[in-house]
Protein backbone atom coordinates (compact mmCIF):
# COMPACT_ATOMS: atom_id res chain seq x y z
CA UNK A 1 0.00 0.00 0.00
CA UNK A 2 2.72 2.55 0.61
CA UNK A 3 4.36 1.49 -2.41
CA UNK A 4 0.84 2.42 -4.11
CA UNK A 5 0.33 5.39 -2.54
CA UNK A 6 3.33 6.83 -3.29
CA UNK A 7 2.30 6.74 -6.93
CA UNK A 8 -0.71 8.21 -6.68
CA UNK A 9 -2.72 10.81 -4.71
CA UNK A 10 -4.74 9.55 -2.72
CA UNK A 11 -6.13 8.66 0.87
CA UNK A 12 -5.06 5.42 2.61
CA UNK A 13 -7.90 4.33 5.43
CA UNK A 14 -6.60 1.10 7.32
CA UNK A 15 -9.61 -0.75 9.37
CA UNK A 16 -9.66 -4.05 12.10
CA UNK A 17 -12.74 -5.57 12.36
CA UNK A 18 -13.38 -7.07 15.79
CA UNK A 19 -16.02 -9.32 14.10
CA UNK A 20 -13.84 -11.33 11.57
CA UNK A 21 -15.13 -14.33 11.45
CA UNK A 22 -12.10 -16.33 11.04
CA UNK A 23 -9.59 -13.96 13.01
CA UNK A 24 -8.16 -14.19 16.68
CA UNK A 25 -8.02 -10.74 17.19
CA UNK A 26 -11.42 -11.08 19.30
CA UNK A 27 -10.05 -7.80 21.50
CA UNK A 28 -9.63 -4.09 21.16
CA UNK A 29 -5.81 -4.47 22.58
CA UNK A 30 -5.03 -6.72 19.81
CA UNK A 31 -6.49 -3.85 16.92
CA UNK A 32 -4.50 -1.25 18.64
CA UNK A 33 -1.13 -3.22 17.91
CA UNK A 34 -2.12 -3.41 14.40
CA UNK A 35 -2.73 -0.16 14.26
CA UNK A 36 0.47 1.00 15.82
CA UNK A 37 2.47 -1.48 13.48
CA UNK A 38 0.38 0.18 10.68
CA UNK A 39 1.09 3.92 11.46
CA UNK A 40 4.55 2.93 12.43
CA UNK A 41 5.24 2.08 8.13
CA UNK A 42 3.13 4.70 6.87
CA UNK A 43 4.86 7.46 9.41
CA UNK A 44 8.34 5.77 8.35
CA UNK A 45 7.63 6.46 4.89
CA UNK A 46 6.56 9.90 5.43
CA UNK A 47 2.94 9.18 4.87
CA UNK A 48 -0.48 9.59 6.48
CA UNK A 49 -2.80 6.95 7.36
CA UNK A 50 -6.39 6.99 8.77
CA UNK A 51 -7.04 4.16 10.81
CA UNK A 52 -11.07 3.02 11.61
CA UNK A 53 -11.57 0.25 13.95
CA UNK A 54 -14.88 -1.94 13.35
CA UNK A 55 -16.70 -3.31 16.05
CA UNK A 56 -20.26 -3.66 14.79
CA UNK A 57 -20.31 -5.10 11.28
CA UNK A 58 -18.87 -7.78 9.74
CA UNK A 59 -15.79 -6.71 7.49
CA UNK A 60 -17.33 -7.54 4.12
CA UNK A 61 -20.78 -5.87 4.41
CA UNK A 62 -18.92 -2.68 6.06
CA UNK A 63 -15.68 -3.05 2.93
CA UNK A 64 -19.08 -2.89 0.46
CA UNK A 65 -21.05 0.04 2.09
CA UNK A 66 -18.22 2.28 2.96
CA UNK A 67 -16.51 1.89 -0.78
CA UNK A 68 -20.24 3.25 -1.93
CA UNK A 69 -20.75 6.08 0.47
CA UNK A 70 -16.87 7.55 0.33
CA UNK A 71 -16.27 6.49 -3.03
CA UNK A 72 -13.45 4.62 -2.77
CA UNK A 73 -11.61 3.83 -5.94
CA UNK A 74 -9.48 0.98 -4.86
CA UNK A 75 -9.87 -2.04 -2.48
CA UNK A 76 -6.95 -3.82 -0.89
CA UNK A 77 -7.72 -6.78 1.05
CA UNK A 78 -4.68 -9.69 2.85
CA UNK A 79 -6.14 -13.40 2.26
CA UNK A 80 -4.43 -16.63 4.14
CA UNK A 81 -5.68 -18.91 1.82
CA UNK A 82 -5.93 -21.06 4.89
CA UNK A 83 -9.24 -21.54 4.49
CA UNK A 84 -10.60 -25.02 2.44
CA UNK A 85 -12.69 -24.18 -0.56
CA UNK A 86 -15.41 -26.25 1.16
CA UNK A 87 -15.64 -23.49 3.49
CA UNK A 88 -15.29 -20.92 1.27
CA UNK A 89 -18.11 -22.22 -0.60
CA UNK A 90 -20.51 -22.76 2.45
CA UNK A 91 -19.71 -19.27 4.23
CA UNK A 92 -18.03 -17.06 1.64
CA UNK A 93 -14.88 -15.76 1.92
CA UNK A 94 -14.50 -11.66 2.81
CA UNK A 95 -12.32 -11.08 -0.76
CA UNK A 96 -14.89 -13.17 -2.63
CA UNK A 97 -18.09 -11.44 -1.26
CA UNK A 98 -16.39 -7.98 -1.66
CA UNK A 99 -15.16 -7.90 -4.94
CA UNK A 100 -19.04 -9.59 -6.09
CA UNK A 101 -20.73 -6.54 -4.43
CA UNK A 102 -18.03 -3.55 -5.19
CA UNK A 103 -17.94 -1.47 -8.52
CA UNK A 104 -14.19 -0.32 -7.79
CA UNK A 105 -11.12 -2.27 -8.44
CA UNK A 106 -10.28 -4.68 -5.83
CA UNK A 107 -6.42 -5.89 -5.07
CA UNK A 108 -6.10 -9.49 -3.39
CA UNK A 109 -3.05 -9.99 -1.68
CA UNK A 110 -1.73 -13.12 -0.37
């Protein structure tokens, strides 16, 4: 992402959801270390962040109505791939059920 927005003008907005289905990170002290690692490489590379912590939606359905309402151009999401594509059949996976329900471009990365 820094690497991206280095290239281009533009607004980076880094989020944690609380709700991830498949995370560990079940706890507000565990978002604020990601945050800090975040802000820590974007502050190193003389950049600016925003950083939105989400507690009450699921990551996919909040990914899909925020890149509507701010119009958000591009869509970065991490994926494990640890996940069997049983399961990702039966529940969906985040990447999969954003980039079915966004009109931007969205950037999978592994």
């Amino acid at each position: 992402m820094i690497e991206i927005q280095k290239g281009f003008e533009g607004n980076i907005i880094a989020f944690h959801s609380t709700k991830h289905r498949k995370s560990d990170s079940d706890n507000e002290d565990h978002s604020k270390k990601v945050f800090t690692g975040i802000e820590k490489l974007f502050e190193e590379a003389n950049l600016s962040v925003e950083t939105r912590l989400i507690v009450d939606q699921n990551p996919e359905d909040y990914i899909i109505n925020i890149a509507e309402k701010e119009n958000i151009n591009l869509i970065v999401l991490g994926y494990s791939g640890k996940h069997g594509i049983i399961k990702r059949r039966l529940l969906g996976s985040i990447p999969t059920e954003v980039m079915n329900n966004v009109t931007c471009d969205v950037l999978i990365v592994k």
